[in-house]
PDB file of N, CA and C in Angstrom:
ATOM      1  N   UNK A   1       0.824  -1.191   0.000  1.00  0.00           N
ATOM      2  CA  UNK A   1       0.000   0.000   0.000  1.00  0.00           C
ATOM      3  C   UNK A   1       0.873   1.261   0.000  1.00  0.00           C
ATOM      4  N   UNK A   2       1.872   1.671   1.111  1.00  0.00           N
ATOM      5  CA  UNK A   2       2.587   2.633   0.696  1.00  0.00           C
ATOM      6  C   UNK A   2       3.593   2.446  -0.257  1.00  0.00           C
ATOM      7  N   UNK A   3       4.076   1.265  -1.301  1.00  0.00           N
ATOM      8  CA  UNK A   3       4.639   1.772  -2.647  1.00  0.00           C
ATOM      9  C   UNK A   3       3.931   2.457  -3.578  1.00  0.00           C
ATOM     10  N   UNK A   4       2.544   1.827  -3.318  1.00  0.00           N
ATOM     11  CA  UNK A   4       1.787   2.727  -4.440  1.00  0.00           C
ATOM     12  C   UNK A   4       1.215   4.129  -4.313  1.00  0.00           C
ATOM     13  N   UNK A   5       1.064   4.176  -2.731  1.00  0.00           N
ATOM     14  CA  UNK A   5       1.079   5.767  -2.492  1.00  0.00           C
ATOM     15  C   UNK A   5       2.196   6.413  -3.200  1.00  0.00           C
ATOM     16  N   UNK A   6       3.187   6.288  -2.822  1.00  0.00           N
ATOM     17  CA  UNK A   6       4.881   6.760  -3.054  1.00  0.00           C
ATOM     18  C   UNK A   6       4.706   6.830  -4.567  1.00  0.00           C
ATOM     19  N   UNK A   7       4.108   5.907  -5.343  1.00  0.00           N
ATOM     20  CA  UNK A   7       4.333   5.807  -6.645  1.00  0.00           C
ATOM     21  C   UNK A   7       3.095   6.619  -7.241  1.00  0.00           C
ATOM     22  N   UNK A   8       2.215   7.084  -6.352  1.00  0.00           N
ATOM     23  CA  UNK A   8       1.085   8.010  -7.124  1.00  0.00           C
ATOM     24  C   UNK A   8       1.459   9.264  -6.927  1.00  0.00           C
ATOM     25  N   UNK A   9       2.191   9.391  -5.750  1.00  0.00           N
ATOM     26  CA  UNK A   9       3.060  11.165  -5.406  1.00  0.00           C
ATOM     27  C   UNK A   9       3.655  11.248  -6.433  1.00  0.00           C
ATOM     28  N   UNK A  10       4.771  10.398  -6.663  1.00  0.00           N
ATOM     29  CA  UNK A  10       5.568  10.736  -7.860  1.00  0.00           C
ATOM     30  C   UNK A  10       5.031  11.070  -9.062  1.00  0.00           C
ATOM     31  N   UNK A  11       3.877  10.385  -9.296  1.00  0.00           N
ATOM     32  CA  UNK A  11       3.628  10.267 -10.745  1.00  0.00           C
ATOM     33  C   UNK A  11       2.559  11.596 -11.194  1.00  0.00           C
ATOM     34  N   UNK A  12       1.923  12.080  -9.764  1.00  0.00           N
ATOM     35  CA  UNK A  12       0.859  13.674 -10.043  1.00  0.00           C
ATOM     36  C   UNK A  12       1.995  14.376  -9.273  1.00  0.00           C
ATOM     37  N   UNK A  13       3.029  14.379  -8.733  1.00  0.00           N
ATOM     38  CA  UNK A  13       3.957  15.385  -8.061  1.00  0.00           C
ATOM     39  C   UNK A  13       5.147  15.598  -8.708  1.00  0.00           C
ATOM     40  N   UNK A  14       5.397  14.858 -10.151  1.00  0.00           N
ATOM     41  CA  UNK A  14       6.568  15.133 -11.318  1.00  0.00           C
ATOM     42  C   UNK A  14       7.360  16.565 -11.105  1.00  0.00           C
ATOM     43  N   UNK A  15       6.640  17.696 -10.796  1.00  0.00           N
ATOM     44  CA  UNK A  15       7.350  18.783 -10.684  1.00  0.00           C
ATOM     45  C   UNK A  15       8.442  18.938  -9.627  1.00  0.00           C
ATOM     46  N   UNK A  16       8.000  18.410  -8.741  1.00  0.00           N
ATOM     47  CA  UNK A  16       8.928  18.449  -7.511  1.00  0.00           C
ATOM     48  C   UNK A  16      10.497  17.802  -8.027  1.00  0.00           C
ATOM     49  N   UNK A  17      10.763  16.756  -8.668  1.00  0.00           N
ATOM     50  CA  UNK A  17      11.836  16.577  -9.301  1.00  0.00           C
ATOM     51  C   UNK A  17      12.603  17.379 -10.233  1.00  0.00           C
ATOM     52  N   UNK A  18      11.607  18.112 -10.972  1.00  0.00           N
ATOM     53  CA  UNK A  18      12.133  19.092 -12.083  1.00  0.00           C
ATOM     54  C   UNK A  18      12.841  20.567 -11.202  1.00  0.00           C
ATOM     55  N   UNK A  19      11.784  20.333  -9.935  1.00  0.00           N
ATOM     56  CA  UNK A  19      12.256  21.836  -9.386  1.00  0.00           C
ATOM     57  C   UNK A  19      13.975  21.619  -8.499  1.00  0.00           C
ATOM     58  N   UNK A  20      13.391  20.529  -8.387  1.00  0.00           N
ATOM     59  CA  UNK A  20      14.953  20.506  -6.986  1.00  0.00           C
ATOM     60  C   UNK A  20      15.967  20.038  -8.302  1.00  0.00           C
ATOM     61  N   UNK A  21      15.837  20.052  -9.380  1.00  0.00           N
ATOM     62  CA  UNK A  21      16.790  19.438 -10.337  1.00  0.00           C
ATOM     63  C   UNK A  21      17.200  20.950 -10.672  1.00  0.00           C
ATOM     64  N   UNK A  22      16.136  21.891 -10.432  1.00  0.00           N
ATOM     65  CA  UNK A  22      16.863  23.432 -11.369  1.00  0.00           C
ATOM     66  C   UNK A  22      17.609  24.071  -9.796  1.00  0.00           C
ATOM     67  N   UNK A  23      17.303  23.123  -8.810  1.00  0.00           N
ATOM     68  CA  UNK A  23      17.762  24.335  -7.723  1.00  0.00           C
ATOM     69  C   UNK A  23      19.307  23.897  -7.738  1.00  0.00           C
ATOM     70  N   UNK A  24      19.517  22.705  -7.988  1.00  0.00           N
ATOM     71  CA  UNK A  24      21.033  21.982  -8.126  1.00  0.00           C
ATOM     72  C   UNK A  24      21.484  22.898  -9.405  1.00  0.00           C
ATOM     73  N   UNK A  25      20.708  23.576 -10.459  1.00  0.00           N
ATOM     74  CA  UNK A  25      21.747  24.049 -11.366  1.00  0.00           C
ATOM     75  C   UNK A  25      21.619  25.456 -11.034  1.00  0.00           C
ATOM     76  N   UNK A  26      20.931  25.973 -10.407  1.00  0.00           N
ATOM     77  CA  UNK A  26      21.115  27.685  -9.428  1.00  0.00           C
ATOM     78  C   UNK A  26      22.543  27.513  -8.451  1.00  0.00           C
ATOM     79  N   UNK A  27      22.132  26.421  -7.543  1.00  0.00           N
ATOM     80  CA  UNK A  27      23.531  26.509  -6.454  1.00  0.00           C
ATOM     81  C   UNK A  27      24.688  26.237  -7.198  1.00  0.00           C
ATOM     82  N   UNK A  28      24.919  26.208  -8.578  1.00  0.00           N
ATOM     83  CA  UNK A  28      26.162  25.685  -9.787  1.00  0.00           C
ATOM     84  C   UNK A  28      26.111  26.857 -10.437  1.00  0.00           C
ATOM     85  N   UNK A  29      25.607  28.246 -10.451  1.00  0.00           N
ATOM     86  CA  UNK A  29      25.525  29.116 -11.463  1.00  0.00           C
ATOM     87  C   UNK A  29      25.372  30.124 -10.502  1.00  0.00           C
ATOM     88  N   UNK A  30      26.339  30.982  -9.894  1.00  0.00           N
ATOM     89  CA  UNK A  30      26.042  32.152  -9.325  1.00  0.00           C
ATOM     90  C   UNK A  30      25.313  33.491  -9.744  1.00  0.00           C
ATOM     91  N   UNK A  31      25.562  33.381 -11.061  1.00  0.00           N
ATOM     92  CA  UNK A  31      25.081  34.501 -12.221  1.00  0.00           C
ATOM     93  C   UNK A  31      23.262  34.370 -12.137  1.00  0.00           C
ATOM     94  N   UNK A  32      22.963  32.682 -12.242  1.00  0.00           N
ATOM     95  CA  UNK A  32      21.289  32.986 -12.146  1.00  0.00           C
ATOM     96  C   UNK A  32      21.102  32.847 -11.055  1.00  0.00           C
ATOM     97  N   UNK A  33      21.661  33.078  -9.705  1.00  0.00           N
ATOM     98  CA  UNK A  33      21.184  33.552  -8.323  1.00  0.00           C
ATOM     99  C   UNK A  33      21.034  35.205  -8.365  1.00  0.00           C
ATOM    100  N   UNK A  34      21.760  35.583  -9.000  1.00  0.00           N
ATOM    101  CA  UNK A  34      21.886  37.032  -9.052  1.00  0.00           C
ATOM    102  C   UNK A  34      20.977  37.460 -10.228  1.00  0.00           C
ATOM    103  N   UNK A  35      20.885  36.923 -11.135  1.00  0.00           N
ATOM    104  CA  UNK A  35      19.508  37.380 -11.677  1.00  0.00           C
ATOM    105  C   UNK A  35      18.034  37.334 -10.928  1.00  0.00           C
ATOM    106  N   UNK A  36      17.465  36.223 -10.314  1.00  0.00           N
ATOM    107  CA  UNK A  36      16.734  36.072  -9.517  1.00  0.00           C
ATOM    108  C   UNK A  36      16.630  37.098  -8.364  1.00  0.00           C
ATOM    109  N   UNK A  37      17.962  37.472  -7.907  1.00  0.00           N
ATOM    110  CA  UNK A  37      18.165  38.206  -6.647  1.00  0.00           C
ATOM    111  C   UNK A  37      17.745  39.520  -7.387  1.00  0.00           C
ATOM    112  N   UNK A  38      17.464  39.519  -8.187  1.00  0.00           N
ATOM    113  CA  UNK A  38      17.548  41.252  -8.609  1.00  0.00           C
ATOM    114  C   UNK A  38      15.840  41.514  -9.184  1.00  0.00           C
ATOM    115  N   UNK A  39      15.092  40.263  -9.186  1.00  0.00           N
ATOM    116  CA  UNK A  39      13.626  40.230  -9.368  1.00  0.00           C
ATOM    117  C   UNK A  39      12.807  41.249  -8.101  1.00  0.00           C
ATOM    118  N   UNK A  40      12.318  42.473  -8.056  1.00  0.00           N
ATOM    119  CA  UNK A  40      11.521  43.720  -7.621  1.00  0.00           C
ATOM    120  C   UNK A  40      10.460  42.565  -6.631  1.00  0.00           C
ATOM    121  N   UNK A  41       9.957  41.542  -7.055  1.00  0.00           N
ATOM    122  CA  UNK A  41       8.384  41.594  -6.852  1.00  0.00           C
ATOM    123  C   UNK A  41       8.136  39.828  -6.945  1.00  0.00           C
ATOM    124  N   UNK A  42       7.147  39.483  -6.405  1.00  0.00           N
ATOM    125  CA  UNK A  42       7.055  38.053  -6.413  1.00  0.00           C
ATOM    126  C   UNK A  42       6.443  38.063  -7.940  1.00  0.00           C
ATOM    127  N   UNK A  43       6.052  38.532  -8.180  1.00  0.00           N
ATOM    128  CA  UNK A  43       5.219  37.943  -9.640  1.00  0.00           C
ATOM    129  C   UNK A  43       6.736  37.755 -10.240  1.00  0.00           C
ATOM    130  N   UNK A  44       7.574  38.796 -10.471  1.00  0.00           N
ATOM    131  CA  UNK A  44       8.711  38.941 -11.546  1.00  0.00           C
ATOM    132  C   UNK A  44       9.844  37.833 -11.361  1.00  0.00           C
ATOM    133  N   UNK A  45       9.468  37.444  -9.610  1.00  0.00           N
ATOM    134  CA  UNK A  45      10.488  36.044  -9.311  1.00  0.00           C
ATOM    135  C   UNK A  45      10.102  34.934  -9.707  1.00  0.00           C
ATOM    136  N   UNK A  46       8.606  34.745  -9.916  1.00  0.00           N
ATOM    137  CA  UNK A  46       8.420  33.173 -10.348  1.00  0.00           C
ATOM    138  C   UNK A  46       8.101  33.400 -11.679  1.00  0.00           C
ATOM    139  N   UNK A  47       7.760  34.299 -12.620  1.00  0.00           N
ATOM    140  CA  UNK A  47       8.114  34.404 -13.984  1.00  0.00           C
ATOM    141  C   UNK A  47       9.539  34.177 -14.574  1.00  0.00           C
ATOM    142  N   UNK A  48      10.251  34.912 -13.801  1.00  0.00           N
ATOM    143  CA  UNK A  48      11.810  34.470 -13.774  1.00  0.00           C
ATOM    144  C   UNK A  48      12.320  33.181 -13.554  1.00  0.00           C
ATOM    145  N   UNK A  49      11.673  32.679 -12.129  1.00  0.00           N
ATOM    146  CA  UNK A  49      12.544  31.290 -12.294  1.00  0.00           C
ATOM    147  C   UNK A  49      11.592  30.305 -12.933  1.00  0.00           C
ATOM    148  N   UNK A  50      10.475  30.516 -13.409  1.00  0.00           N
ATOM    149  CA  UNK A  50       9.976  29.090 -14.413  1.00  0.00           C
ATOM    150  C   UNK A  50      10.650  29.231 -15.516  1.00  0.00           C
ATOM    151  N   UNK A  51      10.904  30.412 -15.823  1.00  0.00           N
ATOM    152  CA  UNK A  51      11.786  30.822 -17.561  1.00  0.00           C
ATOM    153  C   UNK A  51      13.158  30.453 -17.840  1.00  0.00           C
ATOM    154  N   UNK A  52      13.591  30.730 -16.227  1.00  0.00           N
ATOM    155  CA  UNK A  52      15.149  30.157 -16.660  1.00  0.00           C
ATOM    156  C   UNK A  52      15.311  28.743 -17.002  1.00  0.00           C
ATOM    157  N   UNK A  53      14.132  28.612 -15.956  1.00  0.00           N
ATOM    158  CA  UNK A  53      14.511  26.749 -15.767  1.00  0.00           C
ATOM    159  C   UNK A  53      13.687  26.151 -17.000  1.00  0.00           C
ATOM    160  N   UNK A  54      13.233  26.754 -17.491  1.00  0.00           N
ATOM    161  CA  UNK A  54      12.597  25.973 -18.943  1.00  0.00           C
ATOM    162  C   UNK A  54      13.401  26.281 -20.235  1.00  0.00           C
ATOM    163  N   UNK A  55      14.091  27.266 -20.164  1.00  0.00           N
ATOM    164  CA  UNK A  55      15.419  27.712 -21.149  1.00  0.00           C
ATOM    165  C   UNK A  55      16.156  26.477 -20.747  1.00  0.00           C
ATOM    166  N   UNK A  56      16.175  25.472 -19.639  1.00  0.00           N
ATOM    167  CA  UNK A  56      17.375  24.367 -19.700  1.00  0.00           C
ATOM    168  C   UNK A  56      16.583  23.277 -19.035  1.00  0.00           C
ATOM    169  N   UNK A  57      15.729  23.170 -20.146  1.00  0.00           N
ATOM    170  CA  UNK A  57      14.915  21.801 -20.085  1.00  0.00           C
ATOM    171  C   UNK A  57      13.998  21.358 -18.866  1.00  0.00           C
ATOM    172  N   UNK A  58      14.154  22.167 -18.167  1.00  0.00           N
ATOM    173  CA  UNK A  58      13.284  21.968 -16.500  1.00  0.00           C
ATOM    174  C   UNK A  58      11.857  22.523 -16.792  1.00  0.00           C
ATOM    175  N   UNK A  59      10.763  21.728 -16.818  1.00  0.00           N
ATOM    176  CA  UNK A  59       9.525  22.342 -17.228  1.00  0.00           C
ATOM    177  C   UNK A  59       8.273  21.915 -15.688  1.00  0.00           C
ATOM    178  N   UNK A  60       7.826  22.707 -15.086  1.00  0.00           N
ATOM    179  CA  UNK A  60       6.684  23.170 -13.899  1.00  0.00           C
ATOM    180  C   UNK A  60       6.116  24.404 -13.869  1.00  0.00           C
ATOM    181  N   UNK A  61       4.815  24.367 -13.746  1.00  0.00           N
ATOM    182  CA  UNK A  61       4.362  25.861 -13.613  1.00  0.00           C
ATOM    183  C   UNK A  61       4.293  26.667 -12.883  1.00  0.00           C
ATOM    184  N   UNK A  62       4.046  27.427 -13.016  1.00  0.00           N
ATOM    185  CA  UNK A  62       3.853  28.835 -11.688  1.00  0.00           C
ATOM    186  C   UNK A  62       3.212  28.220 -10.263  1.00  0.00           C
ATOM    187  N   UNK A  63       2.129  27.531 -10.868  1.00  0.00           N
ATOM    188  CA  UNK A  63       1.171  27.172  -9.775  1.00  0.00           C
ATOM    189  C   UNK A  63       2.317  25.778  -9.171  1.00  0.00           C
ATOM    190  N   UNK A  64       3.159  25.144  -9.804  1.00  0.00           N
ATOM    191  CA  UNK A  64       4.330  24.037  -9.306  1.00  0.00           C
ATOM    192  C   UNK A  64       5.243  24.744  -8.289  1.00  0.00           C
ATOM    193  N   UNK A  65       5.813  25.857  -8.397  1.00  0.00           N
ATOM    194  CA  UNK A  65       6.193  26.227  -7.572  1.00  0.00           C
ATOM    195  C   UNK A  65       5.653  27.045  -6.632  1.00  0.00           C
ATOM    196  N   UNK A  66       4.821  27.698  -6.664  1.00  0.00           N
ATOM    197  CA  UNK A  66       3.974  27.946  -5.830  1.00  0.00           C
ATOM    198  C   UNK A  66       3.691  27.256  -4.205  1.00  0.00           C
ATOM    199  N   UNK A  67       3.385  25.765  -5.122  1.00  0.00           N
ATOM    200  CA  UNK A  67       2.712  24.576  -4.066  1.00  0.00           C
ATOM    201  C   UNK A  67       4.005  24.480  -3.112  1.00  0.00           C
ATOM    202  N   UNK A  68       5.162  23.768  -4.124  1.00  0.00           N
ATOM    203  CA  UNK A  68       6.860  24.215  -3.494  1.00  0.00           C
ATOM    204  C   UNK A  68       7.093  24.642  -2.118  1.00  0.00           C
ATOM    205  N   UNK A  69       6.529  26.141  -2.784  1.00  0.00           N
ATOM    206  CA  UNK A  69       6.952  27.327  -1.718  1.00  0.00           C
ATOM    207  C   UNK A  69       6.248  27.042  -0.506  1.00  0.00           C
ATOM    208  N   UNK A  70       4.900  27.037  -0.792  1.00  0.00           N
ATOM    209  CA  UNK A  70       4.370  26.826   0.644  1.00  0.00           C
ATOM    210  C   UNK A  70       3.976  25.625   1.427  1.00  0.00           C
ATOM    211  N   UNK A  71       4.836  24.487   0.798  1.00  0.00           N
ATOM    212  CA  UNK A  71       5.327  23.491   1.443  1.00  0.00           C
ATOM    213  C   UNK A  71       6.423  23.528   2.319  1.00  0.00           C
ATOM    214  N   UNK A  72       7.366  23.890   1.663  1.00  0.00           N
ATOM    215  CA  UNK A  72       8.116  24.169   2.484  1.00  0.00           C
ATOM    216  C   UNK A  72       8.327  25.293   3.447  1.00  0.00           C
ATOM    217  N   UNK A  73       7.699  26.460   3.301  1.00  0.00           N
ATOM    218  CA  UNK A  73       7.134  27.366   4.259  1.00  0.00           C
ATOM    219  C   UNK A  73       6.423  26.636   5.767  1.00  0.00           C
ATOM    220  N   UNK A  74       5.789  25.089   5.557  1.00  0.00           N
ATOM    221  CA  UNK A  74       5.579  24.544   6.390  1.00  0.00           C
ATOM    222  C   UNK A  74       6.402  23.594   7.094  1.00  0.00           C
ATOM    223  N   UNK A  75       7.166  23.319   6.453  1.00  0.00           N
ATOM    224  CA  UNK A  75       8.523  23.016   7.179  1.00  0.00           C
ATOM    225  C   UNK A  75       8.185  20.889   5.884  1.00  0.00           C
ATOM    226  N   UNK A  76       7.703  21.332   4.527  1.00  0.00           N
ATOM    227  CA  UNK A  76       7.942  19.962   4.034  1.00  0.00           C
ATOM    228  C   UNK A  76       8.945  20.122   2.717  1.00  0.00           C
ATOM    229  N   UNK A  77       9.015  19.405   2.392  1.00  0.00           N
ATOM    230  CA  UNK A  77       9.380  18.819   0.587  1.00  0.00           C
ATOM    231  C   UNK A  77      10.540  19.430   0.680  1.00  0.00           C
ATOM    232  N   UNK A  78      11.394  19.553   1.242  1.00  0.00           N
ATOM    233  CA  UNK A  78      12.516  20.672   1.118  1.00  0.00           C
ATOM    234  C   UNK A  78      13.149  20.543  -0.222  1.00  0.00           C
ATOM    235  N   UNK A  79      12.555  21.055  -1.438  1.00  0.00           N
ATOM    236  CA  UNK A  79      13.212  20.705  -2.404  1.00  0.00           C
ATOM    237  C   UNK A  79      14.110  22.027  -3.378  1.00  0.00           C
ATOM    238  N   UNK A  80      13.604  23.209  -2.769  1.00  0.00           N
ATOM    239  CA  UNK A  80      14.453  24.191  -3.005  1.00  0.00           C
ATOM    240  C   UNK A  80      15.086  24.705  -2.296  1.00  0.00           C
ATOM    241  N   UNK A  81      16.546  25.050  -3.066  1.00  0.00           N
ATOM    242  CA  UNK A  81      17.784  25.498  -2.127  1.00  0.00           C
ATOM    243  C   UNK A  81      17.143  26.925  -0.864  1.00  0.00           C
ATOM    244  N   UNK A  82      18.243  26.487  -0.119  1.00  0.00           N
ATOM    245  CA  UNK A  82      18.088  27.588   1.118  1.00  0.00           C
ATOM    246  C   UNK A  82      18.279  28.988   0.772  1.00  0.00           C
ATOM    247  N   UNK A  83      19.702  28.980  -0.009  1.00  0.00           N
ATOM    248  CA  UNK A  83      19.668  30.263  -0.682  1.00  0.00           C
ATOM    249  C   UNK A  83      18.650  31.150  -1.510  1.00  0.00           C
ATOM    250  N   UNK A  84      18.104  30.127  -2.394  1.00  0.00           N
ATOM    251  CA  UNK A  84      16.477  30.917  -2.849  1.00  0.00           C
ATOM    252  C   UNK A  84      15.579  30.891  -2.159  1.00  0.00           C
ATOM    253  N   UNK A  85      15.347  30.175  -0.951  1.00  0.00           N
ATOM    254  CA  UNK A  85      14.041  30.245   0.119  1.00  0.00           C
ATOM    255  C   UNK A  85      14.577  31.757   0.753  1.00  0.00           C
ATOM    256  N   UNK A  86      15.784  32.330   0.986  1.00  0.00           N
ATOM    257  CA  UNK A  86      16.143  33.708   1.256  1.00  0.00           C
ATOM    258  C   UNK A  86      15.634  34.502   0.736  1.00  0.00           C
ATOM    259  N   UNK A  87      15.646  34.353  -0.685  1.00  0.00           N
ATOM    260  CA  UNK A  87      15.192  35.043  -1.693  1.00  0.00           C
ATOM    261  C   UNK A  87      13.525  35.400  -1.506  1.00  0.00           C
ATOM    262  N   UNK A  88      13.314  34.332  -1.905  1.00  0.00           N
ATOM    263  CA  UNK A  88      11.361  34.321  -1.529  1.00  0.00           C
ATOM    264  C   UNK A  88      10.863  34.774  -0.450  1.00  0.00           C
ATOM    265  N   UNK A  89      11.810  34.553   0.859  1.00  0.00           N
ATOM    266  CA  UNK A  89      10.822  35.100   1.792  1.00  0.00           C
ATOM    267  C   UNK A  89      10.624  36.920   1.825  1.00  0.00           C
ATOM    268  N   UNK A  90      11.794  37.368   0.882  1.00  0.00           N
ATOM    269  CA  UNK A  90      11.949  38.345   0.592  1.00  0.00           C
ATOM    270  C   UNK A  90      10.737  39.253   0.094  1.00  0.00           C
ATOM    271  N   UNK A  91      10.544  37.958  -0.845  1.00  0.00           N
ATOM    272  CA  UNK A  91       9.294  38.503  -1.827  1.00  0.00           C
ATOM    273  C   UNK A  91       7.744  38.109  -1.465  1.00  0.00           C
ATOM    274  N   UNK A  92       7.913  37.125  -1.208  1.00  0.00           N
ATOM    275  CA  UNK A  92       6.120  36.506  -0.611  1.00  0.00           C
ATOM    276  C   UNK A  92       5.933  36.750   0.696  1.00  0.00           C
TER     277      UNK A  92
END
C-alpha cells in the first residue's frame, strides 16, 4: 500500500523533481542567483525562475512552484535550495 502511495506522489507530483533538479543548477551558477536576486516583486520572481529553468529543459508551472513554496514554508518537501528560500521570503 505505501509503494503505491509513493508511486502516485511521484507520478501527479513530477514537478517536484524538475524543481529541486533546477535548484542543483542555481547553487552551480552564481550569475542565475543574481539574476533572480535582482527580481523587484514576487510575480517577476516566479516568472523568472519558471523561464530560466525551462530555457534548460526543467519544465513546472507557476502554480508548481507555488505549491513548493508553501510546502516548504511549512517546514515539508525541502526541495528548493536555502539560498532561494532567502530570496522568496523576501518577496512573498
Amino acid at each position: 500500500m505505501l509503494e503505491k502511495a509513493l508511486q502516485r506522489d511521484a507520478e501527479s507530483r513530477y514537478f517536484e523533481k524538475e524543481i529541486k533538479k533546477f535548484g542543483e543548477v542555481l547553487l552551480a551558477d552564481p550569475s542565475l542567483v543574481n539574476k533572480l536576486d535582482s527580481t523587484p516583486t514576487k510575480d517577476a520572481f516566479i516568472n523568472l525562475y519558471c523561464a530560466l529553468a525551462k530555457e534548460r529543459g526543467m519544465n513546472f508551472s507557476k502554480t508548481d512552484l507555488l505549491i513548493a513554496v508553501q510546502e516548504q514554508k511549512q517546514g515539508q518537501d525541502w526541495i528548493i535550495p536555502k539560498k532561494v528560500l532567502r530570496m522568496i521570503a523576501d518577496r512573498f
